[in-house]
Protein backbone atom coordinates (compact mmCIF):
# COMPACT_ATOMS: atom_id res chain seq x y z
CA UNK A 1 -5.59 -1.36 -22.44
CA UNK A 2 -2.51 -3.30 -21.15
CA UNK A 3 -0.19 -0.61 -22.71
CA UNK A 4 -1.62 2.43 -22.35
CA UNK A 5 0.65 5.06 -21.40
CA UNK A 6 -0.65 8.43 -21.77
CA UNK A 7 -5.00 9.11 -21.96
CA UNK A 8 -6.30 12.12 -22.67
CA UNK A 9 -10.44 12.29 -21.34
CA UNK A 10 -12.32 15.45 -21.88
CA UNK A 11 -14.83 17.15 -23.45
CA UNK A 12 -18.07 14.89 -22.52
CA UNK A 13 -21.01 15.08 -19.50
CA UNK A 14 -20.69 11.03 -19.81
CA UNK A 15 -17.56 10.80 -18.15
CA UNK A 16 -17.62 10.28 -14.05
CA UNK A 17 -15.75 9.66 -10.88
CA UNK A 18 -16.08 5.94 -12.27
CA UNK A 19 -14.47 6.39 -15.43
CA UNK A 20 -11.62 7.55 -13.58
CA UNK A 21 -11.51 4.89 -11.32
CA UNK A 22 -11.21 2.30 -14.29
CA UNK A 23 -8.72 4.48 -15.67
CA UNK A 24 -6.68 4.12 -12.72
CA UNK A 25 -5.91 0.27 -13.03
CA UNK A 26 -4.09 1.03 -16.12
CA UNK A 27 -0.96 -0.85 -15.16
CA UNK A 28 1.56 1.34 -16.77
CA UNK A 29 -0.34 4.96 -17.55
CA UNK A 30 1.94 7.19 -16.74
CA UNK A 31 -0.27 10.85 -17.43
CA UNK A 32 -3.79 11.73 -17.66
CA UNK A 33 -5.37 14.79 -19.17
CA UNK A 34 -8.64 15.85 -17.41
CA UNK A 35 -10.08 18.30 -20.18
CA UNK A 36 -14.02 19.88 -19.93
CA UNK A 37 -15.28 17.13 -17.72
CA UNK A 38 -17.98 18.61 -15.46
CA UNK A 39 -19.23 15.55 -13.55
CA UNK A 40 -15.17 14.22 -12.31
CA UNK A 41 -15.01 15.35 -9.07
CA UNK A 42 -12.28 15.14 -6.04
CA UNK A 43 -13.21 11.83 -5.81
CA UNK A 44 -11.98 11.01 -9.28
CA UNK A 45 -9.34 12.83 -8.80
CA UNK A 46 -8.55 10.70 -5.90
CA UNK A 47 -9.29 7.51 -7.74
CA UNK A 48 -6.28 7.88 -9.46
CA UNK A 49 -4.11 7.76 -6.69
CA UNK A 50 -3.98 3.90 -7.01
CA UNK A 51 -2.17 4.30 -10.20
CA UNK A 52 1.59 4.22 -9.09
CA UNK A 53 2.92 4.54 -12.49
CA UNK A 54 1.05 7.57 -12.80
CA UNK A 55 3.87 10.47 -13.52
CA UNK A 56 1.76 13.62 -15.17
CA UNK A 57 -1.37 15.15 -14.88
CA UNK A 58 -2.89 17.86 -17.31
CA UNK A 59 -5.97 19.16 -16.03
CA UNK A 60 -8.20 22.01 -18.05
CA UNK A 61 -11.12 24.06 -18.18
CA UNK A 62 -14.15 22.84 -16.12
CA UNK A 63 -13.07 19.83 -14.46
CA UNK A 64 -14.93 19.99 -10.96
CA UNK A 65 -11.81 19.16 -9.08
CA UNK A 66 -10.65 21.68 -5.67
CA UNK A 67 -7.60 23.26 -5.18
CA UNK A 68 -7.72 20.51 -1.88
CA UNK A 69 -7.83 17.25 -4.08
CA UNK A 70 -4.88 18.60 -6.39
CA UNK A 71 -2.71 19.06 -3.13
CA UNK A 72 -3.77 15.48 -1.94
CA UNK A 73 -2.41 14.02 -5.32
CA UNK A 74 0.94 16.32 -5.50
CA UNK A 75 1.32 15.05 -2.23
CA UNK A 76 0.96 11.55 -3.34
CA UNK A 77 2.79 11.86 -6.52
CA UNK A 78 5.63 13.83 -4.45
CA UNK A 79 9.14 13.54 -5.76
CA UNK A 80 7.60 11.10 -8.82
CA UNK A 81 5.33 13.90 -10.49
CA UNK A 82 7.36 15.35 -13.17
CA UNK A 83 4.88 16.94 -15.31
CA UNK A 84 2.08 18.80 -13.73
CA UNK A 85 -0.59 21.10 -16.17
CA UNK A 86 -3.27 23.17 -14.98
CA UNK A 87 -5.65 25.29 -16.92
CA UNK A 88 -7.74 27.79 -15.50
CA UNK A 89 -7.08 27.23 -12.48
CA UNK A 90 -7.65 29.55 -9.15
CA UNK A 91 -4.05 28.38 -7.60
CA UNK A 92 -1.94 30.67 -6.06
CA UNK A 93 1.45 31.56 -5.02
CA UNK A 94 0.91 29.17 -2.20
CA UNK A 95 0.08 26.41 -3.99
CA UNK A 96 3.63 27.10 -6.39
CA UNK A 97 5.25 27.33 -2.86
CA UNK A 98 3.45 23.74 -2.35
CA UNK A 99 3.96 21.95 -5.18
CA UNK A 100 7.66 23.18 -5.90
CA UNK A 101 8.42 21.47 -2.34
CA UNK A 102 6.83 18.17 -2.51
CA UNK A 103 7.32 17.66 -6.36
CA UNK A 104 10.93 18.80 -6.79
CA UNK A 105 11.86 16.60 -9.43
CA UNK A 106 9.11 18.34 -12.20
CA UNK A 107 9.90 18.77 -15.50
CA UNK A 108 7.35 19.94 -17.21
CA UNK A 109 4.95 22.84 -15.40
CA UNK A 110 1.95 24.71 -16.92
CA UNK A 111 0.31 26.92 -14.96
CA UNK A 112 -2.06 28.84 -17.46
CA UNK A 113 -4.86 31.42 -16.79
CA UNK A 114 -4.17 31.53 -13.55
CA UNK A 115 -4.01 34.65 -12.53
CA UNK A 116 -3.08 34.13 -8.43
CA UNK A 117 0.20 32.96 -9.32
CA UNK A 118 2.31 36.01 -9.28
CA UNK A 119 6.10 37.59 -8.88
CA UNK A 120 5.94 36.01 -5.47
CA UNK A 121 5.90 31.99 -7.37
CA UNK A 122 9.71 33.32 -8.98
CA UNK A 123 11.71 31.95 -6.43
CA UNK A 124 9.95 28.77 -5.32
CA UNK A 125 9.96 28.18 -9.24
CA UNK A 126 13.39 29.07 -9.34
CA UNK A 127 14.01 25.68 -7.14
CA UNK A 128 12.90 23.54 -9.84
CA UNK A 129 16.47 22.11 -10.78
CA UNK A 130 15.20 19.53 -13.38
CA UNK A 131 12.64 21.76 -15.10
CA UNK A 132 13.03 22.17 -18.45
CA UNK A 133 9.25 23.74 -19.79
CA UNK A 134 7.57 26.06 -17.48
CA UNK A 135 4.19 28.09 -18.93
CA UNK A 136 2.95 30.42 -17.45
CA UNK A 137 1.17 32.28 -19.59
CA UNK A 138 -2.07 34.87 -18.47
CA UNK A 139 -1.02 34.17 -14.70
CA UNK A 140 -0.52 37.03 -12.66
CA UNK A 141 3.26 36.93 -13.25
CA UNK A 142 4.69 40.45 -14.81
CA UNK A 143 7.06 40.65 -17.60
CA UNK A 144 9.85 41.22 -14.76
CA UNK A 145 9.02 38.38 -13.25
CA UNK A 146 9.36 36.20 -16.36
CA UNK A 147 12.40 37.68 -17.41
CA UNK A 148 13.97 36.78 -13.34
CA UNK A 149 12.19 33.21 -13.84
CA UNK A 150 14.41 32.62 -17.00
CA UNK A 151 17.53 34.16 -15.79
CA UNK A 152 17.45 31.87 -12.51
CA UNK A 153 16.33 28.57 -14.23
CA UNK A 154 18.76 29.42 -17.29
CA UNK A 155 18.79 27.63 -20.87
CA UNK A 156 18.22 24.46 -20.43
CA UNK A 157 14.42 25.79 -19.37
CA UNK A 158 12.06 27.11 -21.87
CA UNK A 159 9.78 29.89 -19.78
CA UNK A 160 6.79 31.38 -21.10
CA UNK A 161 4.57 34.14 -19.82
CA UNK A 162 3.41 37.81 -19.90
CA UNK A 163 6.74 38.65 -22.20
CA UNK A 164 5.15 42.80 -22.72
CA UNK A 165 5.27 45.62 -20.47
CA UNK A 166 2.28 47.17 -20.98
């Protein structure tokens, strides 16, 4: 696996801590998605810290990593991380405030079903100079919010989100 770049794991009880670990010696993966894996942990999250090519990381539904371990590896990644995915997550506007700071160089942000980032994420988002995708769809954001996020970042950023007033 010499040239892997890009591995997506999910969907499997099999898959542990250890898996990630091995996946970490990749020499030149650059992003992981974490998708359905119930028995990766912080730990495996924190395996993957060793990888320093390691630019992306797409995490989904029912991965058993804390909202602590993903602010260990933003904060490892820092200005390297330029694509950053989480789904169904229980983030907040604090960890926007967070990750906008350390990782200011990201490109590509998907914060999806997670419904603690709100309004109040607009103008740390808003910082994100080099961002050119940014989901944010069934968050907590409002229509108004969505509509400021675009008009600050501009047209060189796609923005999705709530996009009805209900």
């Amino acid at each position: 696996m010499p040239n892997l770049r890009r591995a997506g794991v999910g969907m499997s009880e099999r898959v542990t801590d250890a898996g990630l670990r091995r996946l970490a010696a990749v020499p030149r993966l650059e992003g992981v998605r974490l998708d359905r894996l119930p028995k990766v942990t912080d730990a495996g999250l924190n395996a993957l810290k060793t990888s320093r090519s390691l630019t992306g990381l797409d995490v989904a539904d029912k991965v058993g990593v804390s909202e602590a371990a993903l602010r260990r590896f933003v904060a490892d990644r820092g200005p390297r991380l330029q694509r950053f995915s989480l789904v169904g997550g229980t983030v907040g506007d604090d960890f926007v405030a967070f990750l906008t700071t350390t990782a200011p160089e990201l490109r590509t942000l998907h914060l999806i079903a997670c419904p603690g980032v709100t309004d109040r994420s607009v103008g740390p988002l808003a910082t994100l100079r080099k961002a050119e995708w940014v989901s944010l769809d069934r968050s907590g954001l409002t229509p108004d919010g969505v509509i400021d996020l675009r008009q600050r970042l501009g047209p060189r950023c796609t923005v999705f989100g709530p996009w009805r007033k209900e």
